[in-house]
PDB file of N, CA and C in Angstrom:
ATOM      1  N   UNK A   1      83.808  49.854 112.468  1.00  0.00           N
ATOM      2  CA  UNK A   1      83.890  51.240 112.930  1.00  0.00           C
ATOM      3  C   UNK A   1      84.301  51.294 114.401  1.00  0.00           C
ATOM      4  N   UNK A   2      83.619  50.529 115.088  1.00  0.00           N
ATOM      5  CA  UNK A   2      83.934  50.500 116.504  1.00  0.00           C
ATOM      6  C   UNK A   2      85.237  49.789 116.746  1.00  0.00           C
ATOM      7  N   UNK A   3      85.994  49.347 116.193  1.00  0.00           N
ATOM      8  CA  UNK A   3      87.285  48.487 116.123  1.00  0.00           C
ATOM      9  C   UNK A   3      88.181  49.653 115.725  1.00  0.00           C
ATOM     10  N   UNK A   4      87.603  50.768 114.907  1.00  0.00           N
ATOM     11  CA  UNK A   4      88.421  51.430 115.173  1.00  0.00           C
ATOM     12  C   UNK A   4      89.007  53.172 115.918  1.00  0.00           C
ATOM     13  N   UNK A   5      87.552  53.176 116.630  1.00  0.00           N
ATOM     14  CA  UNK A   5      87.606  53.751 117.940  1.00  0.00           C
ATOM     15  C   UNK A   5      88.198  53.300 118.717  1.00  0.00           C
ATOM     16  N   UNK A   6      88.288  51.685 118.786  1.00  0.00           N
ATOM     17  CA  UNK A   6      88.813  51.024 120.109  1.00  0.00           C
ATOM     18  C   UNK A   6      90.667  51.158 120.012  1.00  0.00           C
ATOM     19  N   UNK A   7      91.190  51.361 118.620  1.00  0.00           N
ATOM     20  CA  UNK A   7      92.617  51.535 118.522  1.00  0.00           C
ATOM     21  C   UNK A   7      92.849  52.304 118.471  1.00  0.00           C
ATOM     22  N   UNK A   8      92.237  53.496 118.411  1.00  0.00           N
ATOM     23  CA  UNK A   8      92.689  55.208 118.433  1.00  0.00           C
ATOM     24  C   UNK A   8      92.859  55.134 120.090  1.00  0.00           C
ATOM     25  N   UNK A   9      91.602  54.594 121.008  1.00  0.00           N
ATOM     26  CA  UNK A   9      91.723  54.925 122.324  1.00  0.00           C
ATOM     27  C   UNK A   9      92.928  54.065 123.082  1.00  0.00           C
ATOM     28  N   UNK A  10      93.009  52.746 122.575  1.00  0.00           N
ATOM     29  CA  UNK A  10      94.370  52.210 123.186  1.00  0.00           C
ATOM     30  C   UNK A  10      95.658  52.808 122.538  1.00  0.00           C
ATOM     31  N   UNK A  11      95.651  53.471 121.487  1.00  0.00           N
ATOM     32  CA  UNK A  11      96.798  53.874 120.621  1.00  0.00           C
ATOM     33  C   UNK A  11      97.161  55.565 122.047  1.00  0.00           C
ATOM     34  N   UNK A  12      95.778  56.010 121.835  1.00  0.00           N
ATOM     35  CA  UNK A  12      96.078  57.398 122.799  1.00  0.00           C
ATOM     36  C   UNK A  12      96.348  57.040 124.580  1.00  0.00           C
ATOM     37  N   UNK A  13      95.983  55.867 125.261  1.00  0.00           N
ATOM     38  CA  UNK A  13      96.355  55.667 126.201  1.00  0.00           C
ATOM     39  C   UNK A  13      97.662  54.866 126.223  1.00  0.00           C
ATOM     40  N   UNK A  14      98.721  54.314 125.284  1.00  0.00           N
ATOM     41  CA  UNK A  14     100.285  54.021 125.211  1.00  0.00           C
ATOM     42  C   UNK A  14     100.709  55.164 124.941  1.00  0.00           C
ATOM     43  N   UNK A  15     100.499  56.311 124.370  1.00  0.00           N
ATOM     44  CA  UNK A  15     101.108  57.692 124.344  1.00  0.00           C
ATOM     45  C   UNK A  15     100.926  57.821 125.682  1.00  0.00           C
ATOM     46  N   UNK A  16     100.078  58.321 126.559  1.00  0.00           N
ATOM     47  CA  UNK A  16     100.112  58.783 127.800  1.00  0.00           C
ATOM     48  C   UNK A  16     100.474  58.178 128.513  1.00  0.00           C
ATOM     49  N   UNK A  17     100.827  56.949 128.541  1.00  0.00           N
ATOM     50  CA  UNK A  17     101.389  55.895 129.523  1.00  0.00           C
ATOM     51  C   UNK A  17     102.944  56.304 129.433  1.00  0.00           C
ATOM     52  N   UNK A  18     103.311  56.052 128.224  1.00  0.00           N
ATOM     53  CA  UNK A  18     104.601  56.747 127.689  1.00  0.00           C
ATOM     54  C   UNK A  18     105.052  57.916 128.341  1.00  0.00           C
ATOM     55  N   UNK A  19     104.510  58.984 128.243  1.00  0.00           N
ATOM     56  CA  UNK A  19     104.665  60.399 128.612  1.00  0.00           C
ATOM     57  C   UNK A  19     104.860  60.531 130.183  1.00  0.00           C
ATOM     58  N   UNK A  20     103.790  60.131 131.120  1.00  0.00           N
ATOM     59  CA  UNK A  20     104.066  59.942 132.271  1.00  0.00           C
ATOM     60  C   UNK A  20     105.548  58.671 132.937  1.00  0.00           C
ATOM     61  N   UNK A  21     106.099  57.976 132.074  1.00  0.00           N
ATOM     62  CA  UNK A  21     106.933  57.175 132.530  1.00  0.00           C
ATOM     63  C   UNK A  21     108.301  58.250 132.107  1.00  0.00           C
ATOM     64  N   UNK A  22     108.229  58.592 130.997  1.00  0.00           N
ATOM     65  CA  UNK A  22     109.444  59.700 130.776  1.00  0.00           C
ATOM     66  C   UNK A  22     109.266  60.744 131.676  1.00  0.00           C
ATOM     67  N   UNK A  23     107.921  61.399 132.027  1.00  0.00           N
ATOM     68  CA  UNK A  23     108.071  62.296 133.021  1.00  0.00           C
ATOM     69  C   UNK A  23     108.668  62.010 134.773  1.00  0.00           C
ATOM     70  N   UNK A  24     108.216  60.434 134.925  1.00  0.00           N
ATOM     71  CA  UNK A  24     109.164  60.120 135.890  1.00  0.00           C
ATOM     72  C   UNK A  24     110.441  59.646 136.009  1.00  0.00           C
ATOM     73  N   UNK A  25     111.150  59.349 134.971  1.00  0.00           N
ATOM     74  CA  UNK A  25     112.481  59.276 135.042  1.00  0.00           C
ATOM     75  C   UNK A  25     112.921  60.623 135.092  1.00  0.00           C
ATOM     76  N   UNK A  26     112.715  61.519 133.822  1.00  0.00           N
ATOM     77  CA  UNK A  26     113.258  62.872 134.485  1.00  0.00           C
ATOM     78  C   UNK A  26     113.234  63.629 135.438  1.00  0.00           C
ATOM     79  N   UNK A  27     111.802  63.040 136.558  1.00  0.00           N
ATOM     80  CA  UNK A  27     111.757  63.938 137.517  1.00  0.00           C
ATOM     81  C   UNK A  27     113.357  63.074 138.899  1.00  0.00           C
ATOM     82  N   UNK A  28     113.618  61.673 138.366  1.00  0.00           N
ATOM     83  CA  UNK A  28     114.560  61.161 138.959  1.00  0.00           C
ATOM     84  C   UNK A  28     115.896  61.666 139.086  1.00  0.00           C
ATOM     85  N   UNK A  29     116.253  61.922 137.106  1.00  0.00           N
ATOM     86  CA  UNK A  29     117.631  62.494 137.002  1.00  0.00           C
ATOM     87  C   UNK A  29     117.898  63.743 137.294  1.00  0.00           C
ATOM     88  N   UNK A  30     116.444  64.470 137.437  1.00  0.00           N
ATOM     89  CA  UNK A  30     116.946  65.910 137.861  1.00  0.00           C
ATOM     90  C   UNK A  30     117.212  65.700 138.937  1.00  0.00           C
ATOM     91  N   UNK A  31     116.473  65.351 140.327  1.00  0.00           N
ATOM     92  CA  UNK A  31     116.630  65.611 141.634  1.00  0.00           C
ATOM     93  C   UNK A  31     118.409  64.709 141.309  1.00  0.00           C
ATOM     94  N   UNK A  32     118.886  63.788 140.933  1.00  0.00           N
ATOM     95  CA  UNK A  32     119.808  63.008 140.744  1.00  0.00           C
ATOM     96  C   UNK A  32     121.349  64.389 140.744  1.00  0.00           C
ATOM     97  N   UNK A  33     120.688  64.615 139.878  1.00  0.00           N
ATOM     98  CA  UNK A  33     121.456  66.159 139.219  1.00  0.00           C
ATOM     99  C   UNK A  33     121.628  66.947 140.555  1.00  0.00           C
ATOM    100  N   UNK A  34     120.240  67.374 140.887  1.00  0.00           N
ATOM    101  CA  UNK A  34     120.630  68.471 142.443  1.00  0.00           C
ATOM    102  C   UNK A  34     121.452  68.112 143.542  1.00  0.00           C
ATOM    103  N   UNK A  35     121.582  66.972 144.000  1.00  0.00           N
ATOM    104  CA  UNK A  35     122.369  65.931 145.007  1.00  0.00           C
ATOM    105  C   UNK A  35     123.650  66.235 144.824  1.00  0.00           C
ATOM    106  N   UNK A  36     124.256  66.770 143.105  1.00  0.00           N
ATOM    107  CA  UNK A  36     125.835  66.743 143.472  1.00  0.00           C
ATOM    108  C   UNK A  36     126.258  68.116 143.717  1.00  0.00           C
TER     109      UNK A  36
END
């Protein structure tokens, strides 16, 4: 049971790890975008 609490919570912290790394590339290509 506890084995599989422990993969829901690492499963939900690679989503959010995920999410914040796409949120910083886009915050790259936009400013990228404003520059021209």
């Amino acid at each position: 049971m506890s084995g599989l609490i422990f993969s829901i919570l690492a499963l939900a912290l690679a989503v959010v790890g995920v999410g914040i790394t796409i949120t910083e590339e886009l915050k790259k290509i936009r400013l990228a975008l404003e520059k021209k």
